[in-house]
PDB file of N, CA and C in Angstrom:
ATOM      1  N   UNK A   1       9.983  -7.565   4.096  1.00  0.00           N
ATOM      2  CA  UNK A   1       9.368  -6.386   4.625  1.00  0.00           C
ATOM      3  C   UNK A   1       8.189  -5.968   3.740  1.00  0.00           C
ATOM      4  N   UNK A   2       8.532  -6.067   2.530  1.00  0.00           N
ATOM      5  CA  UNK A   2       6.981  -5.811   1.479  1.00  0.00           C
ATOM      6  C   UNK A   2       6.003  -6.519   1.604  1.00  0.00           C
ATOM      7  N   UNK A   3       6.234  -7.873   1.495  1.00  0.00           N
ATOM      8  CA  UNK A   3       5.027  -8.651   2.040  1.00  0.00           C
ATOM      9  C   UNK A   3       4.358  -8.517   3.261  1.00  0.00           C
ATOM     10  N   UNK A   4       5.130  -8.181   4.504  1.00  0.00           N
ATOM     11  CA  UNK A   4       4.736  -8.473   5.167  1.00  0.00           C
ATOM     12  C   UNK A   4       3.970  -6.857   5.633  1.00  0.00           C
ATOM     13  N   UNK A   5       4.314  -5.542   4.893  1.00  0.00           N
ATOM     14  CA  UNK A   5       3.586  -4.162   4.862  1.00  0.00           C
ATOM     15  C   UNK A   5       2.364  -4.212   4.018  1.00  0.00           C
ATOM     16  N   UNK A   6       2.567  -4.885   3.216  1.00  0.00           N
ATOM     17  CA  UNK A   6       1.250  -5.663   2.193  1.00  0.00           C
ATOM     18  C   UNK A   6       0.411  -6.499   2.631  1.00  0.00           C
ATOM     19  N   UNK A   7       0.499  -7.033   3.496  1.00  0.00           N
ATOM     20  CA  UNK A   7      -0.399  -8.108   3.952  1.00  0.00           C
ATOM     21  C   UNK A   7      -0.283  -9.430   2.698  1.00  0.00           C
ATOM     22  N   UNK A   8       1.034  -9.717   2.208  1.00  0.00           N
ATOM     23  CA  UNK A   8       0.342 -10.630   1.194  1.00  0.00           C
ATOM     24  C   UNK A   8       0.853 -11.867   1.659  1.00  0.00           C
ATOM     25  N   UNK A   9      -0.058 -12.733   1.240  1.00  0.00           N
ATOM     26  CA  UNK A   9       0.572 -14.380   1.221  1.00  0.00           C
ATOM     27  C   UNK A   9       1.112 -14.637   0.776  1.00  0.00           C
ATOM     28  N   UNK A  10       2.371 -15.268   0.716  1.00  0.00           N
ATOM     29  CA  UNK A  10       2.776 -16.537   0.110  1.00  0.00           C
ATOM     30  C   UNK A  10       2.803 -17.902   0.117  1.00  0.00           C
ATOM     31  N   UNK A  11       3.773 -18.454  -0.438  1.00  0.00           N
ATOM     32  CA  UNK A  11       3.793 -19.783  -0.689  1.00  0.00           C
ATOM     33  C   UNK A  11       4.161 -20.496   0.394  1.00  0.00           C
ATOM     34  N   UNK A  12       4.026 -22.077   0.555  1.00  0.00           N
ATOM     35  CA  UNK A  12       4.284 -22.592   1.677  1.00  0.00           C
ATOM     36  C   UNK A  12       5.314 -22.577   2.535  1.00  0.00           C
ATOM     37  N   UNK A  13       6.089 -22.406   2.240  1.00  0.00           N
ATOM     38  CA  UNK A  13       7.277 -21.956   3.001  1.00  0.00           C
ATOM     39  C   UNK A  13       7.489 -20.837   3.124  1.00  0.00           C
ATOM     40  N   UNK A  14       7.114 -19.504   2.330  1.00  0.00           N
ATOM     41  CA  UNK A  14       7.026 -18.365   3.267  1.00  0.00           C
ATOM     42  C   UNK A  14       6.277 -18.239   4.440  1.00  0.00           C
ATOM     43  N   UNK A  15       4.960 -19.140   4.192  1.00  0.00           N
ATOM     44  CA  UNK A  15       4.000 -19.073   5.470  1.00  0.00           C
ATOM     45  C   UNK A  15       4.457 -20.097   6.450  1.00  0.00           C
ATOM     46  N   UNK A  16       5.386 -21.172   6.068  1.00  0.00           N
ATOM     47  CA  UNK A  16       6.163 -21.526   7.317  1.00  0.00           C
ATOM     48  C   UNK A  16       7.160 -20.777   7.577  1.00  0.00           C
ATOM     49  N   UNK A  17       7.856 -20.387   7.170  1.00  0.00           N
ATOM     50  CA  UNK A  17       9.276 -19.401   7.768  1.00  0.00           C
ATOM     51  C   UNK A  17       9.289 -18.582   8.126  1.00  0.00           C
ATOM     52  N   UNK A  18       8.039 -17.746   7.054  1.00  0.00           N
ATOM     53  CA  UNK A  18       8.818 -15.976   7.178  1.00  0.00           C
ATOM     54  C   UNK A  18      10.116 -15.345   7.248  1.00  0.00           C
ATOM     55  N   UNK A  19      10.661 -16.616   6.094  1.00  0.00           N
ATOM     56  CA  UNK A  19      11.889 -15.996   6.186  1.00  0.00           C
ATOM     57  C   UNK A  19      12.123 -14.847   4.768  1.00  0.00           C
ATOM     58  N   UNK A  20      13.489 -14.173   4.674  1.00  0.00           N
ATOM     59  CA  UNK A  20      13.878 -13.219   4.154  1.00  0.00           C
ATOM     60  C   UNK A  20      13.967 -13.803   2.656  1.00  0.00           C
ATOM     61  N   UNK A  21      14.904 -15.207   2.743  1.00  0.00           N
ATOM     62  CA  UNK A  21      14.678 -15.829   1.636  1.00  0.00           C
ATOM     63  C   UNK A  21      13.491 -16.244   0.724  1.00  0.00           C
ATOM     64  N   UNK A  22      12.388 -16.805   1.537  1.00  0.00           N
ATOM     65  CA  UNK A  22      11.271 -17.347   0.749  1.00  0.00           C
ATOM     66  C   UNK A  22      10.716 -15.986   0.427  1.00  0.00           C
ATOM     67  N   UNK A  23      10.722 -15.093   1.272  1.00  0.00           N
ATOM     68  CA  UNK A  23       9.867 -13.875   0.843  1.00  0.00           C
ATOM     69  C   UNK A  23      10.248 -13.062  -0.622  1.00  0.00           C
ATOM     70  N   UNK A  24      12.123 -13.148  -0.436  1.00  0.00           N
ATOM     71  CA  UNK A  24      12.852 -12.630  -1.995  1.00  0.00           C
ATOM     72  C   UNK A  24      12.048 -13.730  -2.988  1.00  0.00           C
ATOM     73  N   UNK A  25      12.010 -15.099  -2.526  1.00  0.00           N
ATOM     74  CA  UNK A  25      11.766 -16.041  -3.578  1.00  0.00           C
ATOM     75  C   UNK A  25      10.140 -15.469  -4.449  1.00  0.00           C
ATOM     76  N   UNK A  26       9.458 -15.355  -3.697  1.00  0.00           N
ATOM     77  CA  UNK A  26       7.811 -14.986  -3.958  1.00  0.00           C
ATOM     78  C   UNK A  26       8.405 -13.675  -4.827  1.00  0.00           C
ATOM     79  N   UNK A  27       8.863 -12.828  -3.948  1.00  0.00           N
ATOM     80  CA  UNK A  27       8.750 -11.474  -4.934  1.00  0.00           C
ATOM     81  C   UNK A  27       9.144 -11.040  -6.291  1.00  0.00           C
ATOM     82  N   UNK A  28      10.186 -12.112  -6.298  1.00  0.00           N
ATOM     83  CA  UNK A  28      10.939 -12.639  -7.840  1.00  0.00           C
ATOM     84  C   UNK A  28      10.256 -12.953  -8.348  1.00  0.00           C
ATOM     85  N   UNK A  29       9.246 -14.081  -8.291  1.00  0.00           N
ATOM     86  CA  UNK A  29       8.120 -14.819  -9.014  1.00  0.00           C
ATOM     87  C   UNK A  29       7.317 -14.095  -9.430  1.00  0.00           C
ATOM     88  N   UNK A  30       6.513 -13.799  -8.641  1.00  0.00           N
ATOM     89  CA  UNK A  30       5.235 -12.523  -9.020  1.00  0.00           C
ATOM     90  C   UNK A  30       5.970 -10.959  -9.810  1.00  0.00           C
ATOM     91  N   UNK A  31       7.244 -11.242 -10.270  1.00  0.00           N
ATOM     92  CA  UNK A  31       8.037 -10.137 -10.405  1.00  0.00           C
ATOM     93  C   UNK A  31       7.534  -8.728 -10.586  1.00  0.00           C
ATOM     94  N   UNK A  32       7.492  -8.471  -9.001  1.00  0.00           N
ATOM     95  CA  UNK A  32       7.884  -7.518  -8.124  1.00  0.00           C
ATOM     96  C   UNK A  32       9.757  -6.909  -8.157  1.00  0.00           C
ATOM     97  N   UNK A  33      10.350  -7.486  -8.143  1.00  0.00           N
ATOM     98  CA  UNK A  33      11.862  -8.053  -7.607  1.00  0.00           C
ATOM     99  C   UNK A  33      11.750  -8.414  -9.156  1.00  0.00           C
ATOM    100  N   UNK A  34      12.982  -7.588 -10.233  1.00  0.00           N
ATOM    101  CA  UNK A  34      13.703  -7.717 -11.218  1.00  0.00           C
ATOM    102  C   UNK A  34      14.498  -8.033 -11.460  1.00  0.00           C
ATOM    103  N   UNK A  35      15.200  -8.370 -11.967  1.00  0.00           N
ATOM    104  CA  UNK A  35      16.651  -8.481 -12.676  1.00  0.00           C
ATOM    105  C   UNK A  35      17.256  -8.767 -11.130  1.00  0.00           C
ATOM    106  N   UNK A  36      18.474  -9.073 -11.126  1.00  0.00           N
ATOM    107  CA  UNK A  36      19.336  -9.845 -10.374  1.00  0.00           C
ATOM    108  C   UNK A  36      19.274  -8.891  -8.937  1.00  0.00           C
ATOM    109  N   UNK A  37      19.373  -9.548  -7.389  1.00  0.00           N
ATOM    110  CA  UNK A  37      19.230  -8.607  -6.667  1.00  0.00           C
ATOM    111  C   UNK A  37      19.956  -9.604  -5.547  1.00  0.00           C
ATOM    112  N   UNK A  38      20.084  -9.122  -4.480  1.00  0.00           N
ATOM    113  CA  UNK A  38      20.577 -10.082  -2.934  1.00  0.00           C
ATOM    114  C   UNK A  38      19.378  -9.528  -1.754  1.00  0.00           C
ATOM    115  N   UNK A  39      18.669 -10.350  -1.301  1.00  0.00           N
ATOM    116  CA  UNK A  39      17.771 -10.045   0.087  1.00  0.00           C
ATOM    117  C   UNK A  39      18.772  -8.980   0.742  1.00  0.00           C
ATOM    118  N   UNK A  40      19.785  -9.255   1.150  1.00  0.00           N
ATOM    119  CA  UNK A  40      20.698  -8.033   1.909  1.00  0.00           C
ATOM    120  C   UNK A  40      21.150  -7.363   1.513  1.00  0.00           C
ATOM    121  N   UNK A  41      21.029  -6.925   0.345  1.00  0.00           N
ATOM    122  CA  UNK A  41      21.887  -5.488  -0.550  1.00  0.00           C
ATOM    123  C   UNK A  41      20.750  -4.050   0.020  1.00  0.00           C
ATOM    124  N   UNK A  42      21.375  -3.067   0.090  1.00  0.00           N
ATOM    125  CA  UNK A  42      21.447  -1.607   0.619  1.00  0.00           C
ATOM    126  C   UNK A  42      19.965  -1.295  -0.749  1.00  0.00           C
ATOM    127  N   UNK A  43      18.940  -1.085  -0.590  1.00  0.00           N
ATOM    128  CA  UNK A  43      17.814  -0.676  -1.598  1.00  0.00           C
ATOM    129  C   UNK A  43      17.906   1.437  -1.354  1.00  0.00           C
ATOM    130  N   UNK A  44      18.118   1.633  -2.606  1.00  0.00           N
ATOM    131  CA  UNK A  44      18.271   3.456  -2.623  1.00  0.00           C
ATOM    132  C   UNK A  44      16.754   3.711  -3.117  1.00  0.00           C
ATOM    133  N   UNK A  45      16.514   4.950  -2.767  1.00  0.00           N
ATOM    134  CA  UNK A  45      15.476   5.435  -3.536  1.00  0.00           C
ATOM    135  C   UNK A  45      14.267   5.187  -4.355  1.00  0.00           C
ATOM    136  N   UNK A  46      14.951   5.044  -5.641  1.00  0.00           N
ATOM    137  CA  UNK A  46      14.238   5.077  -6.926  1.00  0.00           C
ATOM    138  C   UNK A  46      13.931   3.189  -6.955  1.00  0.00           C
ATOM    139  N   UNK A  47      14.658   2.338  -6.094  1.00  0.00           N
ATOM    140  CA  UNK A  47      14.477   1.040  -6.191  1.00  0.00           C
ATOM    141  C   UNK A  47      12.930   0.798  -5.393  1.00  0.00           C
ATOM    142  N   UNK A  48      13.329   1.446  -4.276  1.00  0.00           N
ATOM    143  CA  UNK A  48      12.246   1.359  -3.594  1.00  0.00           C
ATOM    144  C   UNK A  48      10.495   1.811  -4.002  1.00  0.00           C
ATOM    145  N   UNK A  49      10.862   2.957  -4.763  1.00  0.00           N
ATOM    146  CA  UNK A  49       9.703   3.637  -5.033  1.00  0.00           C
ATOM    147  C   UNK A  49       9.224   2.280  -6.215  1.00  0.00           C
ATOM    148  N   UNK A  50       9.615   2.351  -7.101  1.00  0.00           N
ATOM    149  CA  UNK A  50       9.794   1.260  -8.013  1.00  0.00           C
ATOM    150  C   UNK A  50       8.596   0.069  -7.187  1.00  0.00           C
ATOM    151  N   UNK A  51      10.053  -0.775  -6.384  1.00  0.00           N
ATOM    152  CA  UNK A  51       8.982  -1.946  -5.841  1.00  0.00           C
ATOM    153  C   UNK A  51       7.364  -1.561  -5.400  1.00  0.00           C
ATOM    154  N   UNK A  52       7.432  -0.648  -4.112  1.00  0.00           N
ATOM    155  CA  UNK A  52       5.940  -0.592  -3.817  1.00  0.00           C
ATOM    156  C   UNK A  52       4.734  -0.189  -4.987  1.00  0.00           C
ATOM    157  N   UNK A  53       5.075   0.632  -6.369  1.00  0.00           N
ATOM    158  CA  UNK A  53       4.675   0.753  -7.324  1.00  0.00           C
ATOM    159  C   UNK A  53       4.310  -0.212  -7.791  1.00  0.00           C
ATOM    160  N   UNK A  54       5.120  -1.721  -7.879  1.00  0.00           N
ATOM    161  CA  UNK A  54       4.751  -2.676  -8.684  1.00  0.00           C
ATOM    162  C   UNK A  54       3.828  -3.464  -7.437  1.00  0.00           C
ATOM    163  N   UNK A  55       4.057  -3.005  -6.912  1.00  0.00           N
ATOM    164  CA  UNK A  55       3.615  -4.143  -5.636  1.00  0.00           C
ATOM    165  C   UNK A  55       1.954  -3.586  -5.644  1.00  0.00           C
ATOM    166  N   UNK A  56       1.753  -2.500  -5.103  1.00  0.00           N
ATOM    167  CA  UNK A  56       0.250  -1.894  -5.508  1.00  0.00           C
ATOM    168  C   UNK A  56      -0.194  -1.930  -6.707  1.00  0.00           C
ATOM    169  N   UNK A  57       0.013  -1.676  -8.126  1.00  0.00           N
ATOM    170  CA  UNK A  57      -0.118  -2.415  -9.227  1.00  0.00           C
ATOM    171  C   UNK A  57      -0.915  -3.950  -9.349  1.00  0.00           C
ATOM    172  N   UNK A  58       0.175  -4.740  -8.828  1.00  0.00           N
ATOM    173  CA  UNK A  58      -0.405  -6.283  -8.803  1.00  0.00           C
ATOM    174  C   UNK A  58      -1.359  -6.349  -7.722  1.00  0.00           C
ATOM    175  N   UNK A  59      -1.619  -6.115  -6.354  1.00  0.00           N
ATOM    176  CA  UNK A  59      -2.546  -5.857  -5.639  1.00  0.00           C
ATOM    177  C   UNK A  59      -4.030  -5.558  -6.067  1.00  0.00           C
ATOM    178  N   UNK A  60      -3.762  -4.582  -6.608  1.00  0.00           N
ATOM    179  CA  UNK A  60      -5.166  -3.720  -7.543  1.00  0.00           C
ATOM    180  C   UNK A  60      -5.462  -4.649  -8.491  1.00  0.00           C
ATOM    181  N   UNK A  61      -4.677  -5.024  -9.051  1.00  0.00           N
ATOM    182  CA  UNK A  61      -5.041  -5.820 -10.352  1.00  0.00           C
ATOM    183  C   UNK A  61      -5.521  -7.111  -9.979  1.00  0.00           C
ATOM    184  N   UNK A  62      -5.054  -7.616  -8.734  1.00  0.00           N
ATOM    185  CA  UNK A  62      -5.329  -8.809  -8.256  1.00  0.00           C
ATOM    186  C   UNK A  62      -7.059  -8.974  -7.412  1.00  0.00           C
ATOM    187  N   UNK A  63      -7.643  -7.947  -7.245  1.00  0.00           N
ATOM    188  CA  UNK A  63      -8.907  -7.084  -6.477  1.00  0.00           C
ATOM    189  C   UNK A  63      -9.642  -7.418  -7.407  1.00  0.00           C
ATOM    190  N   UNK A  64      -9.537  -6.923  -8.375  1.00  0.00           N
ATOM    191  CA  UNK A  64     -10.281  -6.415  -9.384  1.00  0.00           C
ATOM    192  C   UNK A  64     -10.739  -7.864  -9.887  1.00  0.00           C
TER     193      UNK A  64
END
């Protein structure tokens, strides 16, 4: 869902799949996505705010 509210690319198999998996896989990498997590676990609050924070962060930084 971040990537795909982001407009960002990934790697070859996210851009073949679009799946949930390759997309966790990318977001781990570019760490976005910390420490241990499951694509299907319940995200509260402060996780969320968190990700899009890091996610605009690397974006900007990636512009620039």
């Amino acid at each position: 869902m971040v990537m795909q509210a982001f407009g960002m690319k990934g790697g070859l198999f996210y851009t073949i799949t679009k799946s949930q998996h390759h997309a966790y896989r990318e977001l781990t990498q570019r760490g976005i996505i910390q420490g241990r997590a499951d694509p299907l676990m319940p995200v509260d609050g402060g996780l969320l705010l968190f990700t899009i924070n890091r996610t605009l962060q690397l974006t900007e930084t990636n512009k620039q």
